[in-house]
C-alpha atoms as a PDB file:
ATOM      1  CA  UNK A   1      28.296   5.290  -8.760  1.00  0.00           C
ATOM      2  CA  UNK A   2      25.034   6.881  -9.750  1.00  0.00           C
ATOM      3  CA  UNK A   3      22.551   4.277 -11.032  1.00  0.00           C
ATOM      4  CA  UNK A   4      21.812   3.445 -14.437  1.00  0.00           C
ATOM      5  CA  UNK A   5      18.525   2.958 -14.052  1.00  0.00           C
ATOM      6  CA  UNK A   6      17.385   6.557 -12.723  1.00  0.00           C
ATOM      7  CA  UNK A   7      16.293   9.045 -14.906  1.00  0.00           C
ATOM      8  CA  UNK A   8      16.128  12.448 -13.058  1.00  0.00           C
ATOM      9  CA  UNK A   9      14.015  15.380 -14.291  1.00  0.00           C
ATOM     10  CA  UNK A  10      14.878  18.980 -12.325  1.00  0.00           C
ATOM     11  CA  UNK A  11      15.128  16.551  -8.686  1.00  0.00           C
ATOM     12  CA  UNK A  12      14.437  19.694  -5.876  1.00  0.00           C
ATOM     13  CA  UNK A  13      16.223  20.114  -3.207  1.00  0.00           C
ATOM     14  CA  UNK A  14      14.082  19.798   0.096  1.00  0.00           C
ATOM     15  CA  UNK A  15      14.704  20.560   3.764  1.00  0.00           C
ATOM     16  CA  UNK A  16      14.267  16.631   5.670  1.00  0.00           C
ATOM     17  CA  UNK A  17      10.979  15.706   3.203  1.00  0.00           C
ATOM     18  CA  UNK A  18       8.928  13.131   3.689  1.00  0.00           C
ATOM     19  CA  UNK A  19       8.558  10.405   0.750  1.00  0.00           C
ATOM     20  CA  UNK A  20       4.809   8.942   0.447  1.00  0.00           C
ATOM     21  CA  UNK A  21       6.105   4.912  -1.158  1.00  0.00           C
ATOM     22  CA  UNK A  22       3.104   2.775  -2.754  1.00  0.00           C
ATOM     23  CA  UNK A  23       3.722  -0.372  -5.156  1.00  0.00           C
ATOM     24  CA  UNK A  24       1.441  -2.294  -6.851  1.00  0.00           C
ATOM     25  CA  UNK A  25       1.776  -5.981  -6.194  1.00  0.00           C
ATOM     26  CA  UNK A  26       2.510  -7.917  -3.220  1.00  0.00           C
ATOM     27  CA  UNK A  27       1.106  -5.450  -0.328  1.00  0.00           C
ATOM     28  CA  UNK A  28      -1.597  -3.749  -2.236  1.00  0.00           C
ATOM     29  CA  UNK A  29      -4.056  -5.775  -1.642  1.00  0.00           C
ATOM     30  CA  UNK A  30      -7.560  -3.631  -1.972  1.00  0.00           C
ATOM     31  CA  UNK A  31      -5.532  -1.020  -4.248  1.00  0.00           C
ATOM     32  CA  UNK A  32      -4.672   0.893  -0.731  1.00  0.00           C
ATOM     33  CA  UNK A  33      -1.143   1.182  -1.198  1.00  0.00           C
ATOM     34  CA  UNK A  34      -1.255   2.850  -4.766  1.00  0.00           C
ATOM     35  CA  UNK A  35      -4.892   4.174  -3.804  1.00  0.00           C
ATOM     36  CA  UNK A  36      -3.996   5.828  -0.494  1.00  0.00           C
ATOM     37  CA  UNK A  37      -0.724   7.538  -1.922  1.00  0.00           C
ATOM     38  CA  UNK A  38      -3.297   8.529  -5.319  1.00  0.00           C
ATOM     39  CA  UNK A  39      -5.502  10.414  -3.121  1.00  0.00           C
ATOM     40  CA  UNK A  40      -2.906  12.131  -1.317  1.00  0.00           C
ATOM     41  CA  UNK A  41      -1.523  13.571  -4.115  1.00  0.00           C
ATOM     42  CA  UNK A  42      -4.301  14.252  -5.758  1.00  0.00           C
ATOM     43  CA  UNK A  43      -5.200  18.052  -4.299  1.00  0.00           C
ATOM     44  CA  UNK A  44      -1.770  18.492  -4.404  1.00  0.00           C
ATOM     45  CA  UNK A  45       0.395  20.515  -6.852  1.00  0.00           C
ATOM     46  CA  UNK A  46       2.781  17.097  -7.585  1.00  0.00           C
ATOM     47  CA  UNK A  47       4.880  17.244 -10.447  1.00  0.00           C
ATOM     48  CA  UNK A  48       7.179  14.521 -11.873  1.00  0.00           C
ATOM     49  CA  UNK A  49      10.710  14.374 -10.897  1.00  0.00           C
ATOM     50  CA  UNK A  50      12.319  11.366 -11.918  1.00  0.00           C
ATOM     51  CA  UNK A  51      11.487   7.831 -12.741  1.00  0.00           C
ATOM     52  CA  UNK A  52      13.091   4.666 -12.828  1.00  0.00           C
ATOM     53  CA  UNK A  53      13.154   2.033 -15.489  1.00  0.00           C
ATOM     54  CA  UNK A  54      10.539  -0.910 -15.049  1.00  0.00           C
ATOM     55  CA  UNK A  55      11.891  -3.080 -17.438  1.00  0.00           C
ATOM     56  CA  UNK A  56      14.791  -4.579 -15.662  1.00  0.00           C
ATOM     57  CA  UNK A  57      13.620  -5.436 -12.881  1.00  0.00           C
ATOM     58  CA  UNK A  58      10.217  -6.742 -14.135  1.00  0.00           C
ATOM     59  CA  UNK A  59       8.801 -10.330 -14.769  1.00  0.00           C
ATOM     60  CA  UNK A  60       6.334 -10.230 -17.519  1.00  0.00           C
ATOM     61  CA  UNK A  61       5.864 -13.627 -18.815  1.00  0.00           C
ATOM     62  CA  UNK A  62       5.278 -16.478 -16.215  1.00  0.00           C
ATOM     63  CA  UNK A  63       4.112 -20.171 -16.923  1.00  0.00           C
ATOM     64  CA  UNK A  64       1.037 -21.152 -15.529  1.00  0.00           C
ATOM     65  CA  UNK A  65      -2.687 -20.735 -15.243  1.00  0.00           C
ATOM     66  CA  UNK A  66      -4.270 -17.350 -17.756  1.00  0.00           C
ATOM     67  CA  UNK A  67      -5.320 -15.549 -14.550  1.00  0.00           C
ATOM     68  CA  UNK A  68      -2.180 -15.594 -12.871  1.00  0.00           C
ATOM     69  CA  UNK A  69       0.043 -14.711 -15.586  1.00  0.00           C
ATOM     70  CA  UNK A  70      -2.606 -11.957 -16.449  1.00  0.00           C
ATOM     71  CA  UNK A  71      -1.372  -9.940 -13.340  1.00  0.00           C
ATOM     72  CA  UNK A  72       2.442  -9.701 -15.022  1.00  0.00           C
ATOM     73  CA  UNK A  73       1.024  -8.759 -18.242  1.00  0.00           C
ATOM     74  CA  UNK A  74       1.118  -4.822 -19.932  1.00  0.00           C
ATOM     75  CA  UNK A  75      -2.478  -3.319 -20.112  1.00  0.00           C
ATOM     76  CA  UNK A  76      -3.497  -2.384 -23.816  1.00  0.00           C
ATOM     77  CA  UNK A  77      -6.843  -1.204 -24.586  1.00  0.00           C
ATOM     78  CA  UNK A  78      -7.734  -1.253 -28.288  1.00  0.00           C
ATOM     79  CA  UNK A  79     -11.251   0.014 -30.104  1.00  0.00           C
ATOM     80  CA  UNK A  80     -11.985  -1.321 -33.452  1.00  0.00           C
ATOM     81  CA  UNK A  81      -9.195  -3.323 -33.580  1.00  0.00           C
ATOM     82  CA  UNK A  82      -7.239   0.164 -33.302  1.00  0.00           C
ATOM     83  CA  UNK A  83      -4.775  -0.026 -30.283  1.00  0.00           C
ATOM     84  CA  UNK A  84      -5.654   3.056 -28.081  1.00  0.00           C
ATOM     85  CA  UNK A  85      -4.094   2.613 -24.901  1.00  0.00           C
ATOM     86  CA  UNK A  86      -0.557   0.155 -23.914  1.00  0.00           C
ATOM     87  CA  UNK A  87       0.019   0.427 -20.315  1.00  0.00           C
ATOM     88  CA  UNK A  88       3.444  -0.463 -19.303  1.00  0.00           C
ATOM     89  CA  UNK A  89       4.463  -0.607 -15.617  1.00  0.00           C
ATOM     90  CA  UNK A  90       6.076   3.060 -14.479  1.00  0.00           C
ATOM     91  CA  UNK A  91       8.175   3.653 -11.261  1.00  0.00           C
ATOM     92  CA  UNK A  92       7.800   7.329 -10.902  1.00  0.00           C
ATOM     93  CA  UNK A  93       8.911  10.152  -8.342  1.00  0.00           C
ATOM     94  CA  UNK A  94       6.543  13.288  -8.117  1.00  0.00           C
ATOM     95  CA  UNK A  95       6.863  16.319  -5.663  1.00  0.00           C
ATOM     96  CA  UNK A  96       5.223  18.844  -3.711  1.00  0.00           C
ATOM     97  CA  UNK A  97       7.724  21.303  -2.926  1.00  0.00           C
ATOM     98  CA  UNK A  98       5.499  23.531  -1.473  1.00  0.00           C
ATOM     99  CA  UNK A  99       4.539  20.846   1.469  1.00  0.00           C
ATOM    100  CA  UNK A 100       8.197  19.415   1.547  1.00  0.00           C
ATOM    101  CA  UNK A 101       6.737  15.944   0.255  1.00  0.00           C
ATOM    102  CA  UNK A 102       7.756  13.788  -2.207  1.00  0.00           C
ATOM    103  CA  UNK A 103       5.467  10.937  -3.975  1.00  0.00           C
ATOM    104  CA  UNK A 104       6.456   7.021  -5.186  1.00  0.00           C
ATOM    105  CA  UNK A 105       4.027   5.501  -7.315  1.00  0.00           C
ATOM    106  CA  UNK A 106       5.050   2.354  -8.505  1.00  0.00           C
ATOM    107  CA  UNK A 107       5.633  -1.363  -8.858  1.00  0.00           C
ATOM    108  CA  UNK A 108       7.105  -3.526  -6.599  1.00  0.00           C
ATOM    109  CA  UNK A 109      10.369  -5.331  -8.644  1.00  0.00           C
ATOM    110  CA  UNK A 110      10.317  -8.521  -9.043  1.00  0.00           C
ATOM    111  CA  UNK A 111      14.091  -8.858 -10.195  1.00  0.00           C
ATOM    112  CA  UNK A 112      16.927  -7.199  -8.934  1.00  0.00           C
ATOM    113  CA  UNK A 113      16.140  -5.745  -5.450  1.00  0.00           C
ATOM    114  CA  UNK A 114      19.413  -4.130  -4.534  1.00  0.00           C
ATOM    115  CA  UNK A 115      20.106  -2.277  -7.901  1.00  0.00           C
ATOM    116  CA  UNK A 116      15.802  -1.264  -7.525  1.00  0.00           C
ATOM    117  CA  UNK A 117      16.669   0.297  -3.911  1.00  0.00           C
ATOM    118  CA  UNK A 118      20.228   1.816  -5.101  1.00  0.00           C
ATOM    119  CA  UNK A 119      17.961   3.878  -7.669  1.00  0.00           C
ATOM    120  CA  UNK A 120      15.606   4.574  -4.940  1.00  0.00           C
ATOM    121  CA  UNK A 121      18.135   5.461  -2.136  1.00  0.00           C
ATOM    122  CA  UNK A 122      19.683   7.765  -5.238  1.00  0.00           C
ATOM    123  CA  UNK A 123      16.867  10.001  -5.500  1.00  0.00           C
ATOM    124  CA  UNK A 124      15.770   9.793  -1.535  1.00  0.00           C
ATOM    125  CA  UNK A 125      19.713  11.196  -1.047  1.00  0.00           C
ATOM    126  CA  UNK A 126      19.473  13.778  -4.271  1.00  0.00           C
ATOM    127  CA  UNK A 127      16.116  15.202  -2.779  1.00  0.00           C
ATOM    128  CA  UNK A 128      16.966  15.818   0.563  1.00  0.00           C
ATOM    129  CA  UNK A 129      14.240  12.869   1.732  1.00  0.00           C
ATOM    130  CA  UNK A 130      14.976  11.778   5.908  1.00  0.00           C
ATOM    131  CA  UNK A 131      11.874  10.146   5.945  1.00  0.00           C
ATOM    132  CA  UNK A 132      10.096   7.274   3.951  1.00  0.00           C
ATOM    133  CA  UNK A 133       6.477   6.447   4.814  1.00  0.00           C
ATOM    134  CA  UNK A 134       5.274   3.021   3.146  1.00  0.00           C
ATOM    135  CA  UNK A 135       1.906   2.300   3.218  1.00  0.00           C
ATOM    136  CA  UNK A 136       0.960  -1.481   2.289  1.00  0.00           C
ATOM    137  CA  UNK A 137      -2.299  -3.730   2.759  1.00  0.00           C
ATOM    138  CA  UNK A 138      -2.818  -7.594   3.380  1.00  0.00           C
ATOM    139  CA  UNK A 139      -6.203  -9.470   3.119  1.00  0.00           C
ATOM    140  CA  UNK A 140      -7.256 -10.970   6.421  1.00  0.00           C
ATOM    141  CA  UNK A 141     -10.037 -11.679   8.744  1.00  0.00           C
ATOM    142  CA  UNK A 142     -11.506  -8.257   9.165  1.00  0.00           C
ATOM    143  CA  UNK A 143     -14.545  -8.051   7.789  1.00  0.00           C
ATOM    144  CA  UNK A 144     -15.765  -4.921   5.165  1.00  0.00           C
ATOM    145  CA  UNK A 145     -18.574  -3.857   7.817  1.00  0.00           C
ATOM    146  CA  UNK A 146     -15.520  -2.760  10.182  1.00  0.00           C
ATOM    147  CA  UNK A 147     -12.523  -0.409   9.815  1.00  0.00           C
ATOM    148  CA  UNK A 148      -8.722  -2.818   8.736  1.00  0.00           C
ATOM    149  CA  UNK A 149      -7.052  -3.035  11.682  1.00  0.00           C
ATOM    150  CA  UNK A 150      -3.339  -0.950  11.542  1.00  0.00           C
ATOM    151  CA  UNK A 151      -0.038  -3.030  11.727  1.00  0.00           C
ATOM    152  CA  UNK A 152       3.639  -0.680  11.895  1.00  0.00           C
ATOM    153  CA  UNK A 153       7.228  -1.506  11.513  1.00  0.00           C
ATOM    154  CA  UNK A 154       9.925   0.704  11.947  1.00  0.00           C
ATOM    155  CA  UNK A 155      13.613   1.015  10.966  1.00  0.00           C
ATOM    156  CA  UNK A 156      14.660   2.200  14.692  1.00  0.00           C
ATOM    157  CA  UNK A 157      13.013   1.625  18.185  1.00  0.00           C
ATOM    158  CA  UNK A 158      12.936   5.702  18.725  1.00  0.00           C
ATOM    159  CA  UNK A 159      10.479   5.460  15.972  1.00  0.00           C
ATOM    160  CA  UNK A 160       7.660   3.358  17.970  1.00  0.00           C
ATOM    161  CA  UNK A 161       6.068   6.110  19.099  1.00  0.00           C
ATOM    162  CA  UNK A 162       5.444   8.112  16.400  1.00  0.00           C
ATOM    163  CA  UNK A 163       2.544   4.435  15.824  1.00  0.00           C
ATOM    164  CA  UNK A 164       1.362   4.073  18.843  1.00  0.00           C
ATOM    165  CA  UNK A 165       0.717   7.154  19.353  1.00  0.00           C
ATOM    166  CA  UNK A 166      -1.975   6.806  16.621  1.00  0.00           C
ATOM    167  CA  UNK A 167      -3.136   3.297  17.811  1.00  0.00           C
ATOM    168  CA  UNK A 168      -1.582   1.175  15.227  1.00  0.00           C
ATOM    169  CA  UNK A 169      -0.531  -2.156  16.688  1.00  0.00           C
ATOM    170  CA  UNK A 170       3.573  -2.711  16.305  1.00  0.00           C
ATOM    171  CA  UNK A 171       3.892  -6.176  14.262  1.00  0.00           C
ATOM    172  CA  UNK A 172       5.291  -9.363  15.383  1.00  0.00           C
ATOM    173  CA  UNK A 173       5.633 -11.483  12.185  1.00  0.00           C
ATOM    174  CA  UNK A 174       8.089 -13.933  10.848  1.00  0.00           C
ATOM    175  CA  UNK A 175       7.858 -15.164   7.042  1.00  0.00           C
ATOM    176  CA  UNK A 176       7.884 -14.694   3.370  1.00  0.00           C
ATOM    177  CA  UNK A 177       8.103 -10.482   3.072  1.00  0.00           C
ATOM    178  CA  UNK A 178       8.294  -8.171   0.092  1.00  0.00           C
ATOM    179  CA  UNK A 179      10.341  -4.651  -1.238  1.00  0.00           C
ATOM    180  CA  UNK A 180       8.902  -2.432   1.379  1.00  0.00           C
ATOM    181  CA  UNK A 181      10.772  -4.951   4.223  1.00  0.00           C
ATOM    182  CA  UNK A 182      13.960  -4.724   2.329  1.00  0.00           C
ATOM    183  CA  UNK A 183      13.752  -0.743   2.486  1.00  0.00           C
ATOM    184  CA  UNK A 184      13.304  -0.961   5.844  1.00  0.00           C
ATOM    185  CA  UNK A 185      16.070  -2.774   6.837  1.00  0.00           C
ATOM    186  CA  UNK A 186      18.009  -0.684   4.154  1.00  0.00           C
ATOM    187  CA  UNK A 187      17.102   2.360   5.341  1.00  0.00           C
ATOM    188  CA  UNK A 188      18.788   1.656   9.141  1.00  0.00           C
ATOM    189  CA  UNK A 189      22.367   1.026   7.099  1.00  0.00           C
ATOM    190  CA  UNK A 190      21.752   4.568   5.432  1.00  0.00           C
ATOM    191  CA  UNK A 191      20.585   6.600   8.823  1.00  0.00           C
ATOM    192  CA  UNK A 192      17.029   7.258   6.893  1.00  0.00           C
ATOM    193  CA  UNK A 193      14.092   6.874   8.988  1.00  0.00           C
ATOM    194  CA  UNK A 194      11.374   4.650   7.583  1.00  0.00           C
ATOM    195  CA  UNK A 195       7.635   3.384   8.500  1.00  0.00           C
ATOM    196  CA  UNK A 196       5.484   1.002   7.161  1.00  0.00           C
ATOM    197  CA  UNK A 197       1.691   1.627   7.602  1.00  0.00           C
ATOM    198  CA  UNK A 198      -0.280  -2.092   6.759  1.00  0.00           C
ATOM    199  CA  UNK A 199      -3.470  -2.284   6.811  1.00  0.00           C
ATOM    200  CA  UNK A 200      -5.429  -5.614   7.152  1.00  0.00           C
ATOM    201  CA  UNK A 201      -8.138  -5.831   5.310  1.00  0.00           C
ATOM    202  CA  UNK A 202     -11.218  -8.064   4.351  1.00  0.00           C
ATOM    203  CA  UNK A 203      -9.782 -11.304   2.561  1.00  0.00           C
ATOM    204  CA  UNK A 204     -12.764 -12.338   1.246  1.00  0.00           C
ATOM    205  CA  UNK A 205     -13.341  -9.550  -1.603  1.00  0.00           C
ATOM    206  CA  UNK A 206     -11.551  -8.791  -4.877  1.00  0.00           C
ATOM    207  CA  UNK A 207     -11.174  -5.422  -6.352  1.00  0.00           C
ATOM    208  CA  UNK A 208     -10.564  -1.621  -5.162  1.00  0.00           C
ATOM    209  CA  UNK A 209     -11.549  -1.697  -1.410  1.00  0.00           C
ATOM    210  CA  UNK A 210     -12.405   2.369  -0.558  1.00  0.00           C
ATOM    211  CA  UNK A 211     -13.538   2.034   2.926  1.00  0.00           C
ATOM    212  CA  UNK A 212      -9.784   1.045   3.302  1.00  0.00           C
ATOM    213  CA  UNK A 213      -8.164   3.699   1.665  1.00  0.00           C
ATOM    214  CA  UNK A 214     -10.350   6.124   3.783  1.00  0.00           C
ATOM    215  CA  UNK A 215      -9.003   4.719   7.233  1.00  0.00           C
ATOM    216  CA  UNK A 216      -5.293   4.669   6.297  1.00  0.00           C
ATOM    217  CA  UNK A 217      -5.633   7.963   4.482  1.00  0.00           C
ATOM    218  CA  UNK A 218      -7.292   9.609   7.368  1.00  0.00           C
ATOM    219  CA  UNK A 219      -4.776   7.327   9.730  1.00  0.00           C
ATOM    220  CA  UNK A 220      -1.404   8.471   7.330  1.00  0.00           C
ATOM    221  CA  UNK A 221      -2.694  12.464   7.441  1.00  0.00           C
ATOM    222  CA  UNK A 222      -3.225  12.416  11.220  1.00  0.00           C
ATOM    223  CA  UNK A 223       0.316  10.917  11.474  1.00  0.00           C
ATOM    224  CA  UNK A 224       1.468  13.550   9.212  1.00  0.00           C
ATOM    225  CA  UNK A 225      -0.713  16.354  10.890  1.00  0.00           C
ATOM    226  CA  UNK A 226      -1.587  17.555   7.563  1.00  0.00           C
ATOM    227  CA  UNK A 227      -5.435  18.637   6.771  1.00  0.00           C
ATOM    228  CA  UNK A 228      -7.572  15.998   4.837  1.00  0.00           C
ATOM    229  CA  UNK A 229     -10.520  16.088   2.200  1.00  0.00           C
ATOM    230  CA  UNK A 230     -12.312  13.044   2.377  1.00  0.00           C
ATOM    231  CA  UNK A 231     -15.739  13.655   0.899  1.00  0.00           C
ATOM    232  CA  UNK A 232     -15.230  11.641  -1.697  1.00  0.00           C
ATOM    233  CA  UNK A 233     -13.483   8.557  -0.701  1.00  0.00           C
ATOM    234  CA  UNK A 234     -16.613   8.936   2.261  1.00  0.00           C
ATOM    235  CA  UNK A 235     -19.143   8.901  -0.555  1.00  0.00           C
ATOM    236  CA  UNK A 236     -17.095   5.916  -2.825  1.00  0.00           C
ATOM    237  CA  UNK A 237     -16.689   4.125   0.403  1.00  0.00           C
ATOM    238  CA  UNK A 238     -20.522   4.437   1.787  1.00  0.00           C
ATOM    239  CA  UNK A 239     -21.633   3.209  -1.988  1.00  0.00           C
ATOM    240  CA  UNK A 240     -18.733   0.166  -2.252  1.00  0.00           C
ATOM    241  CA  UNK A 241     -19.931  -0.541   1.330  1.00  0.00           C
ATOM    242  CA  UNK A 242     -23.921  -1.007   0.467  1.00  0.00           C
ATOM    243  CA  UNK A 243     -22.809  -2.773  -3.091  1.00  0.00           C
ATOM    244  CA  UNK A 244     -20.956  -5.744  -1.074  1.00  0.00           C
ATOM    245  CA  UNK A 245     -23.598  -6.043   1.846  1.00  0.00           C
ATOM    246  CA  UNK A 246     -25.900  -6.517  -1.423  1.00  0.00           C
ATOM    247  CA  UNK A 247     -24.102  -9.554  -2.457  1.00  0.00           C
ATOM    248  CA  UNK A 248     -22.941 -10.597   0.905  1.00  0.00           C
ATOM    249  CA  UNK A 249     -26.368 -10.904   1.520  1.00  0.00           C
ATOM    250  CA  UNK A 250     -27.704 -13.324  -1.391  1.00  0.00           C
ATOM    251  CA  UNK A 251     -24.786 -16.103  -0.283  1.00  0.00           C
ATOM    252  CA  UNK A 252     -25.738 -17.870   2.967  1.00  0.00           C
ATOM    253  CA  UNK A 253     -22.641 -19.162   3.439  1.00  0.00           C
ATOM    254  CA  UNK A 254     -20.575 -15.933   3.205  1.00  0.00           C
ATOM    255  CA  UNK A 255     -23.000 -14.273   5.452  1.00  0.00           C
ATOM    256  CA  UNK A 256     -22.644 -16.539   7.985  1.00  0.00           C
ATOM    257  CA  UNK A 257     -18.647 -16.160   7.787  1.00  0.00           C
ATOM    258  CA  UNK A 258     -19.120 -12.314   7.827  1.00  0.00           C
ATOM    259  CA  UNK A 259     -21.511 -12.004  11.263  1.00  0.00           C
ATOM    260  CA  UNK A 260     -18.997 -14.723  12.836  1.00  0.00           C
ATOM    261  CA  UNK A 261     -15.871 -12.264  11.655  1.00  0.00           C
ATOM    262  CA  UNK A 262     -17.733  -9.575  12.934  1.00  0.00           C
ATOM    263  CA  UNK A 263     -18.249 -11.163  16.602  1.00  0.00           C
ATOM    264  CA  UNK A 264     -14.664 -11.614  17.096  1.00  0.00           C
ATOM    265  CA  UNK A 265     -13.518  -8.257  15.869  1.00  0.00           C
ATOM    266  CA  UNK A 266     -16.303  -6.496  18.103  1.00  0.00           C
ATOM    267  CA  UNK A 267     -14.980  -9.521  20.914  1.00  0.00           C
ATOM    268  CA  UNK A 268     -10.833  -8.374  20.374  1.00  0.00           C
ATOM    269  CA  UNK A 269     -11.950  -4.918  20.720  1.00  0.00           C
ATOM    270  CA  UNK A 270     -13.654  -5.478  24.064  1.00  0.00           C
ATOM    271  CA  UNK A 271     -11.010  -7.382  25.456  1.00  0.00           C
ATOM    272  CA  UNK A 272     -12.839 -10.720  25.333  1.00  0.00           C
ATOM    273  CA  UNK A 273     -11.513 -13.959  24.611  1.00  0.00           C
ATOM    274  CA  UNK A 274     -13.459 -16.612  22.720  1.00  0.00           C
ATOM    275  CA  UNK A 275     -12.667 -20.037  21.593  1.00  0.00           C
ATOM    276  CA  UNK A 276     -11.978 -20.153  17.809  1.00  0.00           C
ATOM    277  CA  UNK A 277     -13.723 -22.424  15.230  1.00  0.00           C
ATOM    278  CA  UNK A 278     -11.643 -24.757  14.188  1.00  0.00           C
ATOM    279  CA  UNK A 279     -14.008 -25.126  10.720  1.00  0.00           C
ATOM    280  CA  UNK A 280     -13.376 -21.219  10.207  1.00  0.00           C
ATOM    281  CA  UNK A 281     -12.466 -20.289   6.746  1.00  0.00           C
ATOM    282  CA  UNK A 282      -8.348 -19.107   6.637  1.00  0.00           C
ATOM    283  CA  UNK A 283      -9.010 -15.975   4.902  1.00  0.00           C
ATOM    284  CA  UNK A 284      -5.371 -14.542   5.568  1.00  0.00           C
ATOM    285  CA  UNK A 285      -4.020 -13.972   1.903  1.00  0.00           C
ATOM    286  CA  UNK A 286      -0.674 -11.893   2.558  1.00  0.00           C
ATOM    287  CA  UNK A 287      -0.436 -11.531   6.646  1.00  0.00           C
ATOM    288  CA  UNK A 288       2.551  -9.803   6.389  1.00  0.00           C
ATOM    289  CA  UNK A 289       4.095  -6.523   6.515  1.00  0.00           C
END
């Protein structure tokens, strides 16, 4: 029974595509999910194919403190009491036909999973998709001076390879998990192949993280052996890098947390083992993927 809640718009036929998934929310920490998928597509001739409707399967009214509920909240911008701009969330498919790819920007449900992924699975089938590619971020202990370590899952053992063949690390992780996880398991029941690219990232900042979106953007195009311009996410990362040194550097405290981070990451990557702090700040906000 097609789905009620996709809305298709001249869908293409491709030849065992590749879909590109990013959603906003609970693995996008840094924007890399929705920024890494943004920058692919954006030297790319991507139109819109279909969508599917946000409103179902989205919360936007929550009790509790101003700055959480803030995050469920539309977007408006008004000027002179004139409202310019309402930003509602949109699910929407875009495609490159010419490069056999096919784009998910997005926002992860937060009702309704299994109607969400029959509208998903709809379109994946209608297009011709065999592959899904889900690329996802969780704050951690890396600090910003250093690239996010690389965590993969996969919806079939044959698929290990095609990770550590680029040196990301094959997760072990039990606990609270999000869409992307459900899609993975989904996609085994459906014979679709599926990865999930997480980065870990610095825990301790707020905010767009570029120097992120760099290394999984150049990580995702050497997976997909596809040529990359990254002159400017170099030149937004090298000035986002030098901003949060800045202020790194005027708090003592965080400094010190930063140069210990630092030691063990440089430590891990030389194969030596040192004794953690047990007064070390927990800066793991989503370890998960």
């Amino acid at each position: 029974m097609p789905s009620p809640h996709l809305t298709l718009h001249d869908v293409p036929r491709l030849d065992h595509a590749t879909l590109l998934l990013a959603l906003a929310g609970w693995m996008d920490g840094g924007m890399v999910s929705t920024g890494t998928v943004r920058h692919m597509m954006s030297s790319r001739d991507a139109r819109e194919i279909a969508t599917v409707d946000a409103d179902p399967f989205t919360i936007y009214q929550i009790p509790g403190p101003m700055e959480v509920a803030a995050m469920f909240r539309p977007v408006v911008k008004m000027k002179e009491g004139v409202v310019h701009e309402f930003e509602q969330p949109r699910n929407t498919f875009y495609a490159d036909t010419g490069e056999n790819l096919v784009f998910f920007l997005g926002r992860e449900p937060n009702l309704q999973w299994q109607a969400f992924g029959q509208a998903m699975f709809e379109l994946i089938e209608r297009a011709g998709i065999t592959r899904i590619i889900f690329i996802g971020s969780f704050g951690g202990t890396v600090p910003h001076t250093r690239e996010p370590r690389m965590y993969g899952s996969v919806s079939h053992p044959r698929l290990r390879s095609g990770f550590t063949a680029h040196g990301i690390k094959l997760s072990d992780y039990a606990g609270p998990t999000g869409f992307a996880t459900w899609m993975l398991a989904e996609s085994l029941r459906r014979n679709v192949d599926m990865l999930s690219l997480v980065a870990e990232i610095p825990g301790y900042l707020q905010g767009v993280n570029p120097l992120s979106i760099e290394a999984v953007t150049r990580r995702l195009a050497s997976i997909l052996s596809m040529p990359l311009e990254i002159d400017k996410l170099r030149e937004a990362s090298n000035e986002w890098e030098v901003q949060v040194t800045e202020a790194v550097e005027k708090d003592a405290d965080l400094a010190a947390t930063v140069k210990k981070l630092e030691e063990k990451y440089d430590n891990e990557l030389i194969g030596v083992v040192t004794e953690d702090d047990d007064d070390e700040e927990d800066l793991d906000d989503e370890d998960e993927d």
